[in-house]
C-alpha atoms as a PDB file:
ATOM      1  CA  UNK A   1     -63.060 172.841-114.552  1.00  0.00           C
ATOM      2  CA  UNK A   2     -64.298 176.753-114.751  1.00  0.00           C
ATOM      3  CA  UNK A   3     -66.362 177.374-117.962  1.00  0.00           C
ATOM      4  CA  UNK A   4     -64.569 178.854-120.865  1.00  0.00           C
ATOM      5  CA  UNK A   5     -65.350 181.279-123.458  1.00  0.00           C
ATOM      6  CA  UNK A   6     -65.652 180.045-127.080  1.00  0.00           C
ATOM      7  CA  UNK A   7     -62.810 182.374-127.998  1.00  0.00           C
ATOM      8  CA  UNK A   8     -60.336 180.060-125.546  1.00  0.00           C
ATOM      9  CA  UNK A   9     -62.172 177.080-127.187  1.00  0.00           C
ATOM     10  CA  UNK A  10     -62.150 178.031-130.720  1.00  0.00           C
ATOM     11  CA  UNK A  11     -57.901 179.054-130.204  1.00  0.00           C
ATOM     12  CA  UNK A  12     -57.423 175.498-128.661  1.00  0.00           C
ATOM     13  CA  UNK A  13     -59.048 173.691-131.892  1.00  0.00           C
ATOM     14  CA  UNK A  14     -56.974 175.698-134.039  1.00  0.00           C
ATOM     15  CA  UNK A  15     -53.777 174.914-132.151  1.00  0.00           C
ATOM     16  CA  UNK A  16     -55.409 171.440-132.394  1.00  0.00           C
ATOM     17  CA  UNK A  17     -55.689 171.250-135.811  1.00  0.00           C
ATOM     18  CA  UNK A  18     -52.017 173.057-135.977  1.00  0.00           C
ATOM     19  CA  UNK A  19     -50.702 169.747-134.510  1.00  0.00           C
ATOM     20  CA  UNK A  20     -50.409 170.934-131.111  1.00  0.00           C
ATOM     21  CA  UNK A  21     -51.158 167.545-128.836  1.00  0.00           C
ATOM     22  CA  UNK A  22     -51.302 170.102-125.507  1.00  0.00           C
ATOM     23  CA  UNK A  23     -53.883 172.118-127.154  1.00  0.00           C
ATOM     24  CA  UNK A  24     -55.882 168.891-127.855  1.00  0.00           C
ATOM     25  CA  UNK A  25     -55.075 167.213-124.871  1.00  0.00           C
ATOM     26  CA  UNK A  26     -56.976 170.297-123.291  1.00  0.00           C
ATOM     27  CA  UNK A  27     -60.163 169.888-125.227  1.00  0.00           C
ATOM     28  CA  UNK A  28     -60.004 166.508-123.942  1.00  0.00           C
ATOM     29  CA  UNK A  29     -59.696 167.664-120.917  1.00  0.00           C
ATOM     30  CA  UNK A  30     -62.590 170.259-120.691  1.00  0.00           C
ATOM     31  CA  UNK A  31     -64.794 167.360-121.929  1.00  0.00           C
ATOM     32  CA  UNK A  32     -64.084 164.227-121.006  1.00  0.00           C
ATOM     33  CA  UNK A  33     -65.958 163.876-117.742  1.00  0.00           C
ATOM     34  CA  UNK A  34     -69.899 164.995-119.884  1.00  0.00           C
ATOM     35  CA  UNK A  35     -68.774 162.475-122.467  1.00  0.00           C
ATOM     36  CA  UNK A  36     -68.041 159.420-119.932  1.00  0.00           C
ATOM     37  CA  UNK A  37     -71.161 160.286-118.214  1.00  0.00           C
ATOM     38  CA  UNK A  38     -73.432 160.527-121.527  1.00  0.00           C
ATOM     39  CA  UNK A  39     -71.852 157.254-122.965  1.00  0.00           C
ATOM     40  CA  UNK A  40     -72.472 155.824-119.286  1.00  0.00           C
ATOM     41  CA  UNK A  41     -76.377 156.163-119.427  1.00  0.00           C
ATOM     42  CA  UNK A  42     -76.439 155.351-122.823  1.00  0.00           C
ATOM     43  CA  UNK A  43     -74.201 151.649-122.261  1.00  0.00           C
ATOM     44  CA  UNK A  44     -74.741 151.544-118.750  1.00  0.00           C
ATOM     45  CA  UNK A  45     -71.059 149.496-118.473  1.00  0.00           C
ATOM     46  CA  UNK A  46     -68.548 151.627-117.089  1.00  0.00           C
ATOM     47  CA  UNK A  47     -66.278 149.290-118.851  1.00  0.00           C
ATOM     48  CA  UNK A  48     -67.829 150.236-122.216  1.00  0.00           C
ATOM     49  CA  UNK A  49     -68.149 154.004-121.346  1.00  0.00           C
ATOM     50  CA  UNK A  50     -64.483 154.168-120.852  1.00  0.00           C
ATOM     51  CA  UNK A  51     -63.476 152.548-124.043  1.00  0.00           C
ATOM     52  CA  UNK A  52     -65.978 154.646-125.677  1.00  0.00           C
ATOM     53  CA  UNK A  53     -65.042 157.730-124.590  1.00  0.00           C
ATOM     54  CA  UNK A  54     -61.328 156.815-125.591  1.00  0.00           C
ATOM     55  CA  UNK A  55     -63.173 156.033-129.338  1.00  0.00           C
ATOM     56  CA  UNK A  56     -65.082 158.985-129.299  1.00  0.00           C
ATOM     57  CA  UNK A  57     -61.616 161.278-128.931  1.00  0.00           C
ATOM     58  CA  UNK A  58     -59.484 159.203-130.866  1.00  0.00           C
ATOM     59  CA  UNK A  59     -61.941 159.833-133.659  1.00  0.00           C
ATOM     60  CA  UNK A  60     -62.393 163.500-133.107  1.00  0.00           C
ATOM     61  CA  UNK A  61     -58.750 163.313-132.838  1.00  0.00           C
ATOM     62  CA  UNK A  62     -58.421 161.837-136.656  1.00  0.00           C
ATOM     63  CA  UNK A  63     -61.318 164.040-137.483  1.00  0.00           C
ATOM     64  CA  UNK A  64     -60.061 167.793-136.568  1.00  0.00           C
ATOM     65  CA  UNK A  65     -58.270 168.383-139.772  1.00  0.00           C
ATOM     66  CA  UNK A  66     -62.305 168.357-141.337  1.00  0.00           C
ATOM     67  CA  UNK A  67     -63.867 170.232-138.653  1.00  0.00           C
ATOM     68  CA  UNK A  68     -65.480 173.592-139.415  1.00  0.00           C
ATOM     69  CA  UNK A  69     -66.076 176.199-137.359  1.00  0.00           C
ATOM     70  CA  UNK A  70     -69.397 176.486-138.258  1.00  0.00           C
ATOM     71  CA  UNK A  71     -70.461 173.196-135.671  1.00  0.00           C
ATOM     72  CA  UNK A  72     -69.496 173.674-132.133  1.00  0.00           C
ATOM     73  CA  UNK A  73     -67.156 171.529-130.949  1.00  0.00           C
ATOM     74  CA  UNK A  74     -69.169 169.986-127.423  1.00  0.00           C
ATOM     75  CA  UNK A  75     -71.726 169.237-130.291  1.00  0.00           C
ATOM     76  CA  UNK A  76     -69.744 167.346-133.041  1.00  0.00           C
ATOM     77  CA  UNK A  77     -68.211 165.416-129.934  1.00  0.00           C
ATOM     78  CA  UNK A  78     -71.963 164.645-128.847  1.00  0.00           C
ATOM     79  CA  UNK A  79     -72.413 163.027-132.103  1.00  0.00           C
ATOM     80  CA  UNK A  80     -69.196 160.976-132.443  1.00  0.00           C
ATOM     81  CA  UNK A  81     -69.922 159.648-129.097  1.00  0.00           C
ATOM     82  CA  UNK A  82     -73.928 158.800-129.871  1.00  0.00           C
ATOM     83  CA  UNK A  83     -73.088 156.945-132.549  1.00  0.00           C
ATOM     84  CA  UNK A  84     -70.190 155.010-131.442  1.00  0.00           C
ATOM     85  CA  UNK A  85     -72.721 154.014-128.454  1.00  0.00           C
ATOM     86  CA  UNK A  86     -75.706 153.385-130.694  1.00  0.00           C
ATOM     87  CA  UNK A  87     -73.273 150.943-132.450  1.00  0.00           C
ATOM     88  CA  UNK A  88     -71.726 149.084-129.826  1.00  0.00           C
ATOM     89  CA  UNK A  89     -75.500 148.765-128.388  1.00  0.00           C
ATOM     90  CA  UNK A  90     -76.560 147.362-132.229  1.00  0.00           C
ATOM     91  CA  UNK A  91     -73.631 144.671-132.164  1.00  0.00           C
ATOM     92  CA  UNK A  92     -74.862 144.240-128.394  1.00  0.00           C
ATOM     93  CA  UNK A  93     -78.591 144.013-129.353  1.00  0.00           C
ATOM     94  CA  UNK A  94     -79.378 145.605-126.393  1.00  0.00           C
ATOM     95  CA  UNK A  95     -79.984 149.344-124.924  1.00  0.00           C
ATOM     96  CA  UNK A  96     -79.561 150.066-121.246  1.00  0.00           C
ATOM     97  CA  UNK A  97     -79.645 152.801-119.299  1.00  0.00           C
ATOM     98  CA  UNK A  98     -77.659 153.537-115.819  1.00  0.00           C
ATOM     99  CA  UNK A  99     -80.177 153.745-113.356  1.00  0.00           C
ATOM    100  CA  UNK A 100     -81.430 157.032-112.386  1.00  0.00           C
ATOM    101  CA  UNK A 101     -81.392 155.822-108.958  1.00  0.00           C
ATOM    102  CA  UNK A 102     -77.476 155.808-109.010  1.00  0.00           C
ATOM    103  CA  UNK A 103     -77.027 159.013-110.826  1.00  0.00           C
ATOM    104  CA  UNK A 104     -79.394 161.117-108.607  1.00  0.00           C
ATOM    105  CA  UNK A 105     -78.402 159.637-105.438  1.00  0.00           C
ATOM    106  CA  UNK A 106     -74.676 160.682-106.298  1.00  0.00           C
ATOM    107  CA  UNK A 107     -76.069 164.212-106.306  1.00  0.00           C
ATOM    108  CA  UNK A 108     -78.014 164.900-103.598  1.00  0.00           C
ATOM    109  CA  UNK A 109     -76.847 166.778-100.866  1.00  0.00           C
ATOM    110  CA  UNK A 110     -74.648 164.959 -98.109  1.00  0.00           C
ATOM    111  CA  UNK A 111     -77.354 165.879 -95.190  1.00  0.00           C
ATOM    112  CA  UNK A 112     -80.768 164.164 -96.413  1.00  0.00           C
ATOM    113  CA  UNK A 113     -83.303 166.065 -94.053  1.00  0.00           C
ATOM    114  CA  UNK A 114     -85.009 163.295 -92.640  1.00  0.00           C
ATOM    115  CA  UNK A 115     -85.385 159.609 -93.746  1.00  0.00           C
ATOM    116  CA  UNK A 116     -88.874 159.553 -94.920  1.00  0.00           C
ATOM    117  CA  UNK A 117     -87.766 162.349 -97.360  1.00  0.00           C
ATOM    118  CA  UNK A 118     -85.191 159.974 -98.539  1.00  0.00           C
ATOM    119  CA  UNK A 119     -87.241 157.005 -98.972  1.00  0.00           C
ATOM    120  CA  UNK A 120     -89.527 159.434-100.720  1.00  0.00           C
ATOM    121  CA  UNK A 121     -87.130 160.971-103.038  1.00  0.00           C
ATOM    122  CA  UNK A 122     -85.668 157.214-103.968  1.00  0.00           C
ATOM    123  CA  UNK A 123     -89.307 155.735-104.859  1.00  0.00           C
ATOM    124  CA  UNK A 124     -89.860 158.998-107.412  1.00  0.00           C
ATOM    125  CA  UNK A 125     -86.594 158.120-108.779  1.00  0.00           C
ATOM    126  CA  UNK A 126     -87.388 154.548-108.889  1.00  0.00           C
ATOM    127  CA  UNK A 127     -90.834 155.748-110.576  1.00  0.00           C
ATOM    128  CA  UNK A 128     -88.994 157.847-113.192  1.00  0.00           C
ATOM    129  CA  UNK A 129     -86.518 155.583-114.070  1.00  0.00           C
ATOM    130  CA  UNK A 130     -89.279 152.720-114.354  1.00  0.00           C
ATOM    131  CA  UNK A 131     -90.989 154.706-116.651  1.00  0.00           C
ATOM    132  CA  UNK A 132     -87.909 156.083-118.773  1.00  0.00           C
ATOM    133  CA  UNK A 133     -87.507 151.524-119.243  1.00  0.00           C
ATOM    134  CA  UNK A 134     -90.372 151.708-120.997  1.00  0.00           C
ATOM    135  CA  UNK A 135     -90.015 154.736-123.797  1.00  0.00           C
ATOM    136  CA  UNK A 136     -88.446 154.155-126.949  1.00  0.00           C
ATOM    137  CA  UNK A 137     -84.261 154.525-127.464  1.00  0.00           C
ATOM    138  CA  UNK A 138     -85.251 158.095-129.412  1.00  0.00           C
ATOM    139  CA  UNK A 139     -87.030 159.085-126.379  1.00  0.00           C
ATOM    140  CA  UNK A 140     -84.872 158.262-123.488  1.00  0.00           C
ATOM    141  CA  UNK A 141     -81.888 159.473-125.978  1.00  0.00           C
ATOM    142  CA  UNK A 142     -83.367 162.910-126.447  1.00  0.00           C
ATOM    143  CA  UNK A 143     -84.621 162.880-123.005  1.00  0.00           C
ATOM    144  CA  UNK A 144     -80.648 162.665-121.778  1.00  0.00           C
ATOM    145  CA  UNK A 145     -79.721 165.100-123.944  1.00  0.00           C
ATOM    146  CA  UNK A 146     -82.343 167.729-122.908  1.00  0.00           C
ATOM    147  CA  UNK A 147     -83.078 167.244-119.706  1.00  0.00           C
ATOM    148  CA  UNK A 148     -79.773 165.695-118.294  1.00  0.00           C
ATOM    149  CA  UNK A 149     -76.858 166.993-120.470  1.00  0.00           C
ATOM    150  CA  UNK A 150     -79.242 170.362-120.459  1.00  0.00           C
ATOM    151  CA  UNK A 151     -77.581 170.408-124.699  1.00  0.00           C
ATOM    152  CA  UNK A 152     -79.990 173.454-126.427  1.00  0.00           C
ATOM    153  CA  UNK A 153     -82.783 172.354-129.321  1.00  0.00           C
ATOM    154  CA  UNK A 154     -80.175 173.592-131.997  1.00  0.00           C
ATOM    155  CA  UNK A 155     -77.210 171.032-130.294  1.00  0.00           C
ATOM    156  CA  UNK A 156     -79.619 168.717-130.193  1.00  0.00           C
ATOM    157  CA  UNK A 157     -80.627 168.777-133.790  1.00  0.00           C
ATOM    158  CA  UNK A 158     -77.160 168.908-134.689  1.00  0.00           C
ATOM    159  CA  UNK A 159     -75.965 165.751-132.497  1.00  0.00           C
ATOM    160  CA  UNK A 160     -78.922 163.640-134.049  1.00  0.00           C
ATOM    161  CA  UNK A 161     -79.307 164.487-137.477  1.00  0.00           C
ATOM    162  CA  UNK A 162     -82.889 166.086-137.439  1.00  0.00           C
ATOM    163  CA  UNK A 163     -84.462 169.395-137.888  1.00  0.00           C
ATOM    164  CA  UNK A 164     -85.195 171.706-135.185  1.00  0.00           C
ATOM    165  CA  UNK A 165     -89.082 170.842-135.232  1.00  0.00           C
ATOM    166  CA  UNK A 166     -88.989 167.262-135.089  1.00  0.00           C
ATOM    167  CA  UNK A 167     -86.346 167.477-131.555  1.00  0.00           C
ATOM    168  CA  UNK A 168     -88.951 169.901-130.185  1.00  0.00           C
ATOM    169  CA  UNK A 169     -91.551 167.684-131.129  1.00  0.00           C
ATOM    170  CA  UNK A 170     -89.509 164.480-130.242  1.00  0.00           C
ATOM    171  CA  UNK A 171     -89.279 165.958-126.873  1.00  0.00           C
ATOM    172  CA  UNK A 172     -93.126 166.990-126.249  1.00  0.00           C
ATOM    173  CA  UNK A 173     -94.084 163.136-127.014  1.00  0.00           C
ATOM    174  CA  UNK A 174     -90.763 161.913-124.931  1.00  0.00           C
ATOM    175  CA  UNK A 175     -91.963 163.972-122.028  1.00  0.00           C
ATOM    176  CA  UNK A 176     -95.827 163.189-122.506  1.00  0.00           C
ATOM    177  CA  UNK A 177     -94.681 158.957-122.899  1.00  0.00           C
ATOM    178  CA  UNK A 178     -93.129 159.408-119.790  1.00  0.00           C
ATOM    179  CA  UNK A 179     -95.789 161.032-117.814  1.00  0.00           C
ATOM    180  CA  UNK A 180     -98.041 158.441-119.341  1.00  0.00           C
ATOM    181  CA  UNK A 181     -96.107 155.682-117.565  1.00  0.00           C
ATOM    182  CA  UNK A 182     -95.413 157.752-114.198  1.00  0.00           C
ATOM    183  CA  UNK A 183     -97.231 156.365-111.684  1.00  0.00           C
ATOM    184  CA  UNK A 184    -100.240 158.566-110.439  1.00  0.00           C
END
């Protein structure tokens, strides 16, 4: 779907909030496909991703009458989603990850140049997604965030509940843990 300005965003919510189902049926829309994906590396059960993104909407659903304009929306979803991962992975007692390998490989181009590049290319994903195993959930979390759902240092903040000096800092030791377990 094209990007959209805020001002197209910020009508649908209030159309939302009016009652209008099309108007949230479009939000849902516009972001269902980022949520799947984030509650997919964060579950790693497409199963559990699908349920959870269906969670994460019903609640914002039951939620809009309380939403302020002050938090953007793609944000506030962010969080419902997180947390309705980080507790189904609690009740779980376990945190996986989908595989980088899977995820990458889904976006490189069709015409890989030559097939040592390939096996090349799959061994540094294999390396990175070794070494994303071993750094703590608050690591690989803000790592996805960052780096893979490219959300800014303010979303961030905002989708995990801390100031804007502990994500930047979060993310200096995230990246530094996982160069420390790259191979070299």
């Amino acid at each position: 779907m094209p990007p959209f300005s805020p001002f197209d965003e910020a009508d649908c919510i209030t159309r939302a909030q009016r009652g209008e189902a099309a108007a949230f049926a479009e939000l849902v829309a516009r972001y269902q496909e980022r949520i799947y994906r984030f509650l997919l590396r964060m579950t790693h059960s497409q199963e559990d991703a699908r349920e959870l993104a269906q969670e994460t909407f019903l609640n914002a659903y039951q939620a809009l009458p309380r939403w302020r304009a002050d938090a953007r929306w793609s944000t506030w979803l962010f969080r419902i989603a997180r947390n309705q991962a980080l507790d189904r992975l609690r009740r779980a007692r376990h945190v996986q990850f989908v595989p980088l390998d899977e995820l990458l490989t889904s976006q490189l181009p069709a015409s890989t140049p030559t097939p040592d590049a390939a096996l090349q290319a799959r061994q540094r994903i294999t390396a990175l997604e070794t070494a994303l195993a071993q750094l703590s959930l608050e690591h690989r979390e803000i790592l996805l965030l960052r780096d893979i759902e490219d959300l800014s240092y303010d979303d961030i903040a905002q989708v995990l509940g801390i100031s804007l000096g502990t994500v930047k800092s979060r993310i200096a030791r995230a990246r530094a843990g996982l160069l420390h377990h790259m191979p070299h």
